[in-house]
Protein backbone atom coordinates (compact mmCIF):
# COMPACT_ATOMS: atom_id res chain seq x y z
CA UNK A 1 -51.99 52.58 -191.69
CA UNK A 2 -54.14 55.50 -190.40
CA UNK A 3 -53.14 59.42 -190.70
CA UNK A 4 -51.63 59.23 -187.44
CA UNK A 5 -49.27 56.52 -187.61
CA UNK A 6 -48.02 57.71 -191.41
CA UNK A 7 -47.51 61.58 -189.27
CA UNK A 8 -45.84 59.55 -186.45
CA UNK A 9 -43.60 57.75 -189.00
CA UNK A 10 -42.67 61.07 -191.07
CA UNK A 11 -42.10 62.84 -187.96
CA UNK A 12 -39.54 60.10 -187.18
CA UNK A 13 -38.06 60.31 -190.66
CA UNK A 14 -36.84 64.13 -189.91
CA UNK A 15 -34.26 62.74 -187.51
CA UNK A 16 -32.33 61.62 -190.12
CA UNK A 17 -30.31 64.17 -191.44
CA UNK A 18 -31.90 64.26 -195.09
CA UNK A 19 -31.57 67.46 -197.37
CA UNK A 20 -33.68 70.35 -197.14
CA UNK A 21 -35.84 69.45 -200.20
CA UNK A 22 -36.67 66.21 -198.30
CA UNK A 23 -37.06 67.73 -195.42
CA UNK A 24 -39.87 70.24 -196.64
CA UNK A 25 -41.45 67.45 -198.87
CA UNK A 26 -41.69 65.49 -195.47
CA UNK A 27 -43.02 68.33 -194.16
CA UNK A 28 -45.14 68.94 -196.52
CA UNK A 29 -46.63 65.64 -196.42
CA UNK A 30 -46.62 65.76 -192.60
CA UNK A 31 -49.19 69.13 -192.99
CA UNK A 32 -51.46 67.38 -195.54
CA UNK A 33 -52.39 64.48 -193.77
CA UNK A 34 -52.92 66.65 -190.70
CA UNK A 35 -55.59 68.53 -192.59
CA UNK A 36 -57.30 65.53 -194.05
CA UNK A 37 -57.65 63.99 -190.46
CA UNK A 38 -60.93 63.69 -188.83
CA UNK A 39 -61.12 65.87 -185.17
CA UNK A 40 -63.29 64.25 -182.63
CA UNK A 41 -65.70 66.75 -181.36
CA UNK A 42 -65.12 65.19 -177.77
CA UNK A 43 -61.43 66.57 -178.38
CA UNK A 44 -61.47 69.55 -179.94
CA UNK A 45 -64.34 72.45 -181.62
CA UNK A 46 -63.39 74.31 -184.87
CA UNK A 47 -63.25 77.61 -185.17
CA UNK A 48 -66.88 79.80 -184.97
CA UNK A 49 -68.47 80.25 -187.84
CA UNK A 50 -65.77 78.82 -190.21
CA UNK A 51 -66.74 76.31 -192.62
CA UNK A 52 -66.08 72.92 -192.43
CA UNK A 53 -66.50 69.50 -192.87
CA UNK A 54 -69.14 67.57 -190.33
CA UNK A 55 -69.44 63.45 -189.75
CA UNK A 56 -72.38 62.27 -187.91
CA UNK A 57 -72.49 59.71 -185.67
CA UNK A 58 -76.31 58.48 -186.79
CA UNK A 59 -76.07 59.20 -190.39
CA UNK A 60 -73.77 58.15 -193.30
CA UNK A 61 -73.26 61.09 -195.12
CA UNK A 62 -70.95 64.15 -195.20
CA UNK A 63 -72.34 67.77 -195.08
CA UNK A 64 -70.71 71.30 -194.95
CA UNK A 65 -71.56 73.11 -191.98
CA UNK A 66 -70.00 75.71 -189.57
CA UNK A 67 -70.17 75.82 -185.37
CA UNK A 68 -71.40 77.98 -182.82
CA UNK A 69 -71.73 78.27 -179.47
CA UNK A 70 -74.58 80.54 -177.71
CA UNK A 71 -72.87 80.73 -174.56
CA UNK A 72 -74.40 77.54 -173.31
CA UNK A 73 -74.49 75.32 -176.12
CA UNK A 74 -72.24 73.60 -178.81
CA UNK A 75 -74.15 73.96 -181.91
CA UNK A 76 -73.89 73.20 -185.59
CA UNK A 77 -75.47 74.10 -188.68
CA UNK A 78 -76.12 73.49 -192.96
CA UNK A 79 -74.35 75.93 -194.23
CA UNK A 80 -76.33 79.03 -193.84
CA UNK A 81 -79.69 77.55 -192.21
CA UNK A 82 -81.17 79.30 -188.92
CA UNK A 83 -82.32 75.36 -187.96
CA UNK A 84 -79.43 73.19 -186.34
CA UNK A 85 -78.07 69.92 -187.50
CA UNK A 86 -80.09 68.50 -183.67
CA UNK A 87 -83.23 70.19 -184.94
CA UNK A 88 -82.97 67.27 -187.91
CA UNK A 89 -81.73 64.51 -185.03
CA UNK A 90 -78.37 64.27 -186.75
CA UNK A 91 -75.64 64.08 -184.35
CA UNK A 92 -72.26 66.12 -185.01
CA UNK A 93 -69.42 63.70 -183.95
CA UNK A 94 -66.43 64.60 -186.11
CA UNK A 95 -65.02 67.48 -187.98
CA UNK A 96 -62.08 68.53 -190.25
CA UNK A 97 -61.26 71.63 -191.88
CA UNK A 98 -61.91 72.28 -195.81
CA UNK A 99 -59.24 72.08 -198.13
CA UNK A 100 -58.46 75.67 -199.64
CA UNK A 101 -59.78 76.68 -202.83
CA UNK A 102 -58.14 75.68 -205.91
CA UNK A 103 -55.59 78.47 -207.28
CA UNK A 104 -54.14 78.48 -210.49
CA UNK A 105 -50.38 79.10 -210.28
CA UNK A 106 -48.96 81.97 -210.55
């Protein structure tokens, strides 16, 4: 089962009248596996100059990067390089958001 069908399925789950603890723990589980889904680029572009999580479609790793766009162009980059993922021939084809930091609690 993919993110999508386990959100599908929870989202069906609300329907049924549980308590609120379930409820939010459904929800809860609902927003996670939202955040740890992969965004097409073709469908949607983060945010400008947040952080986040890139997938290429002619490489196998993962890097860190952040998006922007001059106006004209859809570009991403390492981090805090000047030189664009293209400028290496790696091709940006999926994105997600990072995770927030980890917080003791309080």
């Amino acid at each position: 089962m993919n993110n999508q069908r386990a959100i599908d399925r929870l989202t069906k789950h609300l329907e049924w009248g549980w308590s609120k603890k379930t409820v939010d723990a459904i929800e809860m589980g609902i927003h996670a596996l939202k955040e740890t889904q992969w965004i097409p680029c073709s469908e949607r572009l983060p945010e400008e100059e947040k952080y986040i999580l890139l997938s290429f479609a002619n490489y196998t790793g993962l890097d860190i990067g952040r998006y922007e766009n001059d106006g004209e162009n859809d570009k991403f980059y390492p981090g805090d390089e000047e030189e664009t993922y293209a400028s290496y021939g790696l091709i940006v084809n999926a994105w997600m958001p990072l995770p927030e930091p980890y917080r003791e609690e309080e």
